[in-house]
C-alpha atoms as a PDB file:
ATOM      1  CA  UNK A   1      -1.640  -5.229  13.825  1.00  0.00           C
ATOM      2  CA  UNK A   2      -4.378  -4.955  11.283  1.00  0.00           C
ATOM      3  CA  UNK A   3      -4.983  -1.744   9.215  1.00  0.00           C
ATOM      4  CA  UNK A   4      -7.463  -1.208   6.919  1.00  0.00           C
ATOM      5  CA  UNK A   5      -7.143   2.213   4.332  1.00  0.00           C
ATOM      6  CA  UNK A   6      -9.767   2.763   1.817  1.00  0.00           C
ATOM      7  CA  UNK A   7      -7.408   4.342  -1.487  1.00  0.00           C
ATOM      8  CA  UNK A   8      -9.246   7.507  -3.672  1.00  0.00           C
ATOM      9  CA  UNK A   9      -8.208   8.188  -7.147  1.00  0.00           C
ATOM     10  CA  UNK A  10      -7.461   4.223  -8.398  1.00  0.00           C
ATOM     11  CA  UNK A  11      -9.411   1.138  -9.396  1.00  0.00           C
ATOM     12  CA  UNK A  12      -8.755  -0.653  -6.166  1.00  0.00           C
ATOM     13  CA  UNK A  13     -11.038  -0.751  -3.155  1.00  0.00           C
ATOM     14  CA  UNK A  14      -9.669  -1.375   0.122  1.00  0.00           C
ATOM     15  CA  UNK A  15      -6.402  -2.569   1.241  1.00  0.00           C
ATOM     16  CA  UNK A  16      -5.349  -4.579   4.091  1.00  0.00           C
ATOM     17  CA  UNK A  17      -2.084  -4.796   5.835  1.00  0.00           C
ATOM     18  CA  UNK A  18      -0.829  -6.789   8.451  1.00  0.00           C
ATOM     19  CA  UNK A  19       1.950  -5.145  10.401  1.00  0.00           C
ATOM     20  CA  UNK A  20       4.488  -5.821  12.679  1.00  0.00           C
ATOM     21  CA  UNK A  21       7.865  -4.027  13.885  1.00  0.00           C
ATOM     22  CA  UNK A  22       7.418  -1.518  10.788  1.00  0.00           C
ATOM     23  CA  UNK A  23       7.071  -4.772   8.836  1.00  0.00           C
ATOM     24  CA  UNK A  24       4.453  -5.945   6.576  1.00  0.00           C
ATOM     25  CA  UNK A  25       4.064  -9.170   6.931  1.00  0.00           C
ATOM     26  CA  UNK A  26       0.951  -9.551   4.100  1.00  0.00           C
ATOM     27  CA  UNK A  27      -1.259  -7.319   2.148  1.00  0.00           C
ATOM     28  CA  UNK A  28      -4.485  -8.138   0.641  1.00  0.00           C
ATOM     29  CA  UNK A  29      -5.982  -5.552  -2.109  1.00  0.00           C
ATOM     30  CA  UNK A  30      -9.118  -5.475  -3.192  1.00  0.00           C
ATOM     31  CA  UNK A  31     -10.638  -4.659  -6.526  1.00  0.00           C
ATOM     32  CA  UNK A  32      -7.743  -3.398  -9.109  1.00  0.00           C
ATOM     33  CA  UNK A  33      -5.915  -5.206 -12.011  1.00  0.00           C
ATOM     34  CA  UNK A  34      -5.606  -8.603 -10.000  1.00  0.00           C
ATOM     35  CA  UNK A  35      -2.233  -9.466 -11.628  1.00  0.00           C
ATOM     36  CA  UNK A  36      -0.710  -6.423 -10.818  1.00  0.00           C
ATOM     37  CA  UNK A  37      -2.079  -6.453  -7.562  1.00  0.00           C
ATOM     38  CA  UNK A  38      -1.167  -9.737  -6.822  1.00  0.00           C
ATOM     39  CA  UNK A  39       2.112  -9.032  -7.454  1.00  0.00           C
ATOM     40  CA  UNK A  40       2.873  -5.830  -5.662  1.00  0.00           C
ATOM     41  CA  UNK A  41       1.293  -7.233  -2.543  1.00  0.00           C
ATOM     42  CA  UNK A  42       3.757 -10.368  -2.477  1.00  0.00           C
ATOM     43  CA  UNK A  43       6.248  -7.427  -3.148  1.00  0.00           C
ATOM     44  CA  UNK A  44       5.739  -5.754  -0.161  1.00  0.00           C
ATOM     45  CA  UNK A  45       5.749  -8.894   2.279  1.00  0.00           C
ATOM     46  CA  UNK A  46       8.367  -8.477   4.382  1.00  0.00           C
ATOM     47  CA  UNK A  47       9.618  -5.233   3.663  1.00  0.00           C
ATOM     48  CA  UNK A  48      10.141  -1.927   5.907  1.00  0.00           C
ATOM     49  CA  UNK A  49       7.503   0.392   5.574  1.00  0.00           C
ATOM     50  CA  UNK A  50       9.429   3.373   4.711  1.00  0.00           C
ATOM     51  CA  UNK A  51      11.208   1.239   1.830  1.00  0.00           C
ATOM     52  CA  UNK A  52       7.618   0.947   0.409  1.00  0.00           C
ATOM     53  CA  UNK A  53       7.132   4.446   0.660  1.00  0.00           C
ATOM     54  CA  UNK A  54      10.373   5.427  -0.703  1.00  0.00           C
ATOM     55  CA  UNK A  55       9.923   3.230  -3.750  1.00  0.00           C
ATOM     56  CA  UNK A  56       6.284   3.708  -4.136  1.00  0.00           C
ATOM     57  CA  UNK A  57       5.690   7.467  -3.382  1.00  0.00           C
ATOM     58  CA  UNK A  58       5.027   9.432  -6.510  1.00  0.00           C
ATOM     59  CA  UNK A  59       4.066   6.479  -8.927  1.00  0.00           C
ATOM     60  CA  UNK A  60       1.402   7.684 -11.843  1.00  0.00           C
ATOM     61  CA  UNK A  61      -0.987   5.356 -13.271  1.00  0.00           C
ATOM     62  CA  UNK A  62      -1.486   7.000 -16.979  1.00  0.00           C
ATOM     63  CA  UNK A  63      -2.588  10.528 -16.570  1.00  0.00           C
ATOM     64  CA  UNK A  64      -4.098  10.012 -13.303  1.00  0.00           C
ATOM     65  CA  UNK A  65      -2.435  11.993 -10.092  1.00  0.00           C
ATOM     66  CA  UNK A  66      -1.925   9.041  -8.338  1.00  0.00           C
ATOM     67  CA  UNK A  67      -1.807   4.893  -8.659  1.00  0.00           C
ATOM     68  CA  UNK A  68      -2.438   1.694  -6.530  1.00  0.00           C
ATOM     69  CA  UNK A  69       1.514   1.577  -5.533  1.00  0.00           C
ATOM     70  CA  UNK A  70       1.386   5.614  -4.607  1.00  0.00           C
ATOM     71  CA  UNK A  71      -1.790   4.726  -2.649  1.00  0.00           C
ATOM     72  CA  UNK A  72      -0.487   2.171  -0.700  1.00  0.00           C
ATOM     73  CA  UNK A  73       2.483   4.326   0.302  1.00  0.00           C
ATOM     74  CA  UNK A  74      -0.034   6.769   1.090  1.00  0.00           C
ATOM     75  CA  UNK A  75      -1.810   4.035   3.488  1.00  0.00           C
ATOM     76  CA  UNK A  76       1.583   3.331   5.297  1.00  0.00           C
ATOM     77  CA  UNK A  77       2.688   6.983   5.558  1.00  0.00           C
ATOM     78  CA  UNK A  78      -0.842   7.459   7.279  1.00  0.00           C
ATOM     79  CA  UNK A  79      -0.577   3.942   9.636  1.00  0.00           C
ATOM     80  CA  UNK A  80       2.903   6.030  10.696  1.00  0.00           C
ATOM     81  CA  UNK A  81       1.420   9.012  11.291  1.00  0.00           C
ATOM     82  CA  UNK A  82      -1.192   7.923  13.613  1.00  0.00           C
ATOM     83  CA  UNK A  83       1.841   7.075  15.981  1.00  0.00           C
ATOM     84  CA  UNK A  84       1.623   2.896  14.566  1.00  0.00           C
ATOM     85  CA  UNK A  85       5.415   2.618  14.797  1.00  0.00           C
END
């Protein structure tokens, strides 16, 4: 399945999972710092969703409230909560 969340609060712009099983099995972000980015979305490739949110949940960029890796566990706690499980 394909879901789409647009993050708040962070330099990226959209990000785009593909999911299967509880799985995500690729993740394209837009807008960011690319390398970082790039990285944390070949991270995430094959991992369980609540691993991602477990290690991603609560991660500050600088003295902002939030950063690209707690958005993206923000993303997948929402994809769960709208009963995508």
């Amino acid at each position: 399945m394909t879901y789409e969340y647009v993050p708040s609060g962070v330099c990226s712009r959209k990000y785009t999972f593909e999911i299967e099983d509880n799985i995500v099995k690729s993740c394209k972000i837009e807008g960011g710092c690319p390398g970082n980015l790039l990285g944390i979305s070949r991270i995430i490739v094959g991992m369980p969703i609540d691993d991602i949110v477990e290690d991603f949940k609560g991660v500050k960029c600088g003295n902002k409230d939030t950063s690209c890796p707690d958005q993206i566990a923000t993303a997948l706690e929402k994809f769960k909560d709208h009963g995508n499980n």
